[in-house]
N, C-alpha and C. Protein backbone atom coordinates (compact mmCIF):
# COMPACT_ATOMS: atom_id res chain seq x y z
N UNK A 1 -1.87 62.04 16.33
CA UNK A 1 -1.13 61.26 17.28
C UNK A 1 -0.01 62.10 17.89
N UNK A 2 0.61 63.06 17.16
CA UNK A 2 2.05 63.48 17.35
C UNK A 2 1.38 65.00 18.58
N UNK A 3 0.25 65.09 18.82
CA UNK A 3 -0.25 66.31 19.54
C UNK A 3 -0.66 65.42 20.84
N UNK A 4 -1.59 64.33 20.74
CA UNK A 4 -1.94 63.98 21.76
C UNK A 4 -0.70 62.97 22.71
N UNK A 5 0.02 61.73 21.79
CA UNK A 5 0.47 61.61 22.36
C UNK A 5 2.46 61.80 22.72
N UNK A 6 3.05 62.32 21.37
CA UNK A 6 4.33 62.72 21.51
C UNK A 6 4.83 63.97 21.95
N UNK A 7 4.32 65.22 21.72
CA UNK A 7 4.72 66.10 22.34
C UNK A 7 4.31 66.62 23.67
N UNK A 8 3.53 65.61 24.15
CA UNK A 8 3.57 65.92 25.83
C UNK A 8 4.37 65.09 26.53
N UNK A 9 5.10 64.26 25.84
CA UNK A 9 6.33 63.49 26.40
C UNK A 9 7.43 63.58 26.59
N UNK A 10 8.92 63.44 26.89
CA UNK A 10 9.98 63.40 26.51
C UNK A 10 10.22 61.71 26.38
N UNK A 11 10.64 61.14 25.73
CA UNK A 11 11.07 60.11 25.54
C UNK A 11 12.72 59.52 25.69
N UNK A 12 13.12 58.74 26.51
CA UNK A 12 14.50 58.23 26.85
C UNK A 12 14.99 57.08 25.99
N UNK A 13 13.89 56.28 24.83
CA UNK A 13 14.78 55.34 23.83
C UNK A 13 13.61 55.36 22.67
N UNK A 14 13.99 54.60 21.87
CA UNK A 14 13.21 54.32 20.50
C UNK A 14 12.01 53.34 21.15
N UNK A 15 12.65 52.10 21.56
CA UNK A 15 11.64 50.86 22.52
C UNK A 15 10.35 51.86 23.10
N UNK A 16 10.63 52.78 23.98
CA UNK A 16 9.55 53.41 24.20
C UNK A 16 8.57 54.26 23.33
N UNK A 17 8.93 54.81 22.25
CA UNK A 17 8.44 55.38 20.99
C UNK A 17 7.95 54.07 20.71
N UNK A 18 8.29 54.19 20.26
CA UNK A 18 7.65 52.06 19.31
C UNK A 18 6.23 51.54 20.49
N UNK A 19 6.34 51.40 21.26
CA UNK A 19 5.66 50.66 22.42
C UNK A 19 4.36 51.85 22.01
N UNK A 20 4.85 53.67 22.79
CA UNK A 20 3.83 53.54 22.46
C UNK A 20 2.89 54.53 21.47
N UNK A 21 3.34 54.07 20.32
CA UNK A 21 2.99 54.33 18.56
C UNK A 21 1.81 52.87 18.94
N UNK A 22 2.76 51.79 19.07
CA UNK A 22 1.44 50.51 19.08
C UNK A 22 0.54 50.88 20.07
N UNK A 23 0.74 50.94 21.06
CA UNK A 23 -0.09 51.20 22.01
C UNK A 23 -1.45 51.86 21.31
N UNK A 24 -1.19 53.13 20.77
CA UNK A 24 -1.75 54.27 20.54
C UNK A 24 -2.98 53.59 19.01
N UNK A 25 -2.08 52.72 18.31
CA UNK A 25 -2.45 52.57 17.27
C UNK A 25 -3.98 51.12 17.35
N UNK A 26 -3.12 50.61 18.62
CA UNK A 26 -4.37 49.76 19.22
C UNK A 26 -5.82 50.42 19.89
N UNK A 27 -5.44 51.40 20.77
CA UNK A 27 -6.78 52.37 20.81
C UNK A 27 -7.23 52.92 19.71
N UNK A 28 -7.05 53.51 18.65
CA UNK A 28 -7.37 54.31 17.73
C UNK A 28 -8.23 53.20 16.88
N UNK A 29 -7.58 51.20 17.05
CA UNK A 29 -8.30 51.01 15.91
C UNK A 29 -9.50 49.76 16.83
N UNK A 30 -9.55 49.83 18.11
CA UNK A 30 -9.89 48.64 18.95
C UNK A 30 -10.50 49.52 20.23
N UNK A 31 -10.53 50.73 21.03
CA UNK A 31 -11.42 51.27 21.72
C UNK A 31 -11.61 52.52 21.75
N UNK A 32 -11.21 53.41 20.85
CA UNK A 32 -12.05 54.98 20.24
C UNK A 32 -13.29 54.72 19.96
N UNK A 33 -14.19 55.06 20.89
CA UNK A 33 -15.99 55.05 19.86
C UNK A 33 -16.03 56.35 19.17
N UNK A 34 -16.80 56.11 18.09
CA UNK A 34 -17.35 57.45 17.15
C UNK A 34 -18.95 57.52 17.09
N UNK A 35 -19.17 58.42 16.92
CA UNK A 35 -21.03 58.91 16.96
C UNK A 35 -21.11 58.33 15.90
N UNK A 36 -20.17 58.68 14.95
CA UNK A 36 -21.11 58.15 13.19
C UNK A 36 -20.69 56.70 13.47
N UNK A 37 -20.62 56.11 14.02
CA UNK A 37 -20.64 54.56 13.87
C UNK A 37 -21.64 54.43 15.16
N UNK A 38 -22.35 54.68 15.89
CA UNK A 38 -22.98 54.72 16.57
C UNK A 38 -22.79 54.46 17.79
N UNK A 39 -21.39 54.71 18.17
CA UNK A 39 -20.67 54.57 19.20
C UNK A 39 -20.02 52.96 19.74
N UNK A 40 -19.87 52.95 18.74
CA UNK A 40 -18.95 51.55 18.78
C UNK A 40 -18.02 52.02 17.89
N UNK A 41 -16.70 50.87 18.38
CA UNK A 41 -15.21 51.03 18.01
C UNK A 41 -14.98 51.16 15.89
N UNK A 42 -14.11 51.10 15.74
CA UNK A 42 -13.90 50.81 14.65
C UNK A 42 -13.99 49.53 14.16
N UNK A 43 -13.46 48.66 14.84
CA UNK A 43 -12.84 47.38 14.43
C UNK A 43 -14.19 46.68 14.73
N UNK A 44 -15.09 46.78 16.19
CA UNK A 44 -16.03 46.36 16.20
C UNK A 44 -17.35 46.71 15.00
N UNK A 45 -17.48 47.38 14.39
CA UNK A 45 -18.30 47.93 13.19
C UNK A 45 -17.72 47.10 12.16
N UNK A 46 -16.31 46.95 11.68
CA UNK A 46 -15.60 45.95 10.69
C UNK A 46 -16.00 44.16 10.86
N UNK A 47 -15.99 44.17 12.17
CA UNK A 47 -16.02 42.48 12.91
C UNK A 47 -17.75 42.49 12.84
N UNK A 48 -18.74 43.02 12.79
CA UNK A 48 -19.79 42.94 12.54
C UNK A 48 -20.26 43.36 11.08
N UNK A 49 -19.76 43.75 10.36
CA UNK A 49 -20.26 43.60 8.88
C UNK A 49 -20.15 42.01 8.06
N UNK A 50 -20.96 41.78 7.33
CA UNK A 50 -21.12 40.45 6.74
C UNK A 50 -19.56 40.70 6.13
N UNK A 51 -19.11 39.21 5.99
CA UNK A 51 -18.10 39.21 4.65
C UNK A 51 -18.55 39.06 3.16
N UNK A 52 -18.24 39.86 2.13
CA UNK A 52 -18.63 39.75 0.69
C UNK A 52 -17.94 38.38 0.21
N UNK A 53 -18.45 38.01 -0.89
CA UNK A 53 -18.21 36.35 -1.76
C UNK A 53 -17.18 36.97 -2.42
């Protein structure tokens, strides 16, 4: 995170750090596809597995 998205920035408050850490943390877990999941998200691979008893 700190390569892609903080050090190509300068940042003027914390609010903006914060904003976008979430931001970042919402792509990473809701629209990054991966090959080994067969190109679907993370969360979508989680939201489609059965739930265990």
């Amino acid at each position: 995170m700190k390569r892609e998205r903080y050090y190509t920035r300068k940042f003027t408050s914390r609010k903006a750090v914060v904003s976008m850490i979430n931001g970042y943390i919402y792509f990473y877990n809701n629209k990054r596809i991966q090959r080994k999941l067969h190109l679907l998200a993370p969360m979508e691979v989680f939201n489609a597995a059965p739930m265990a008893a």
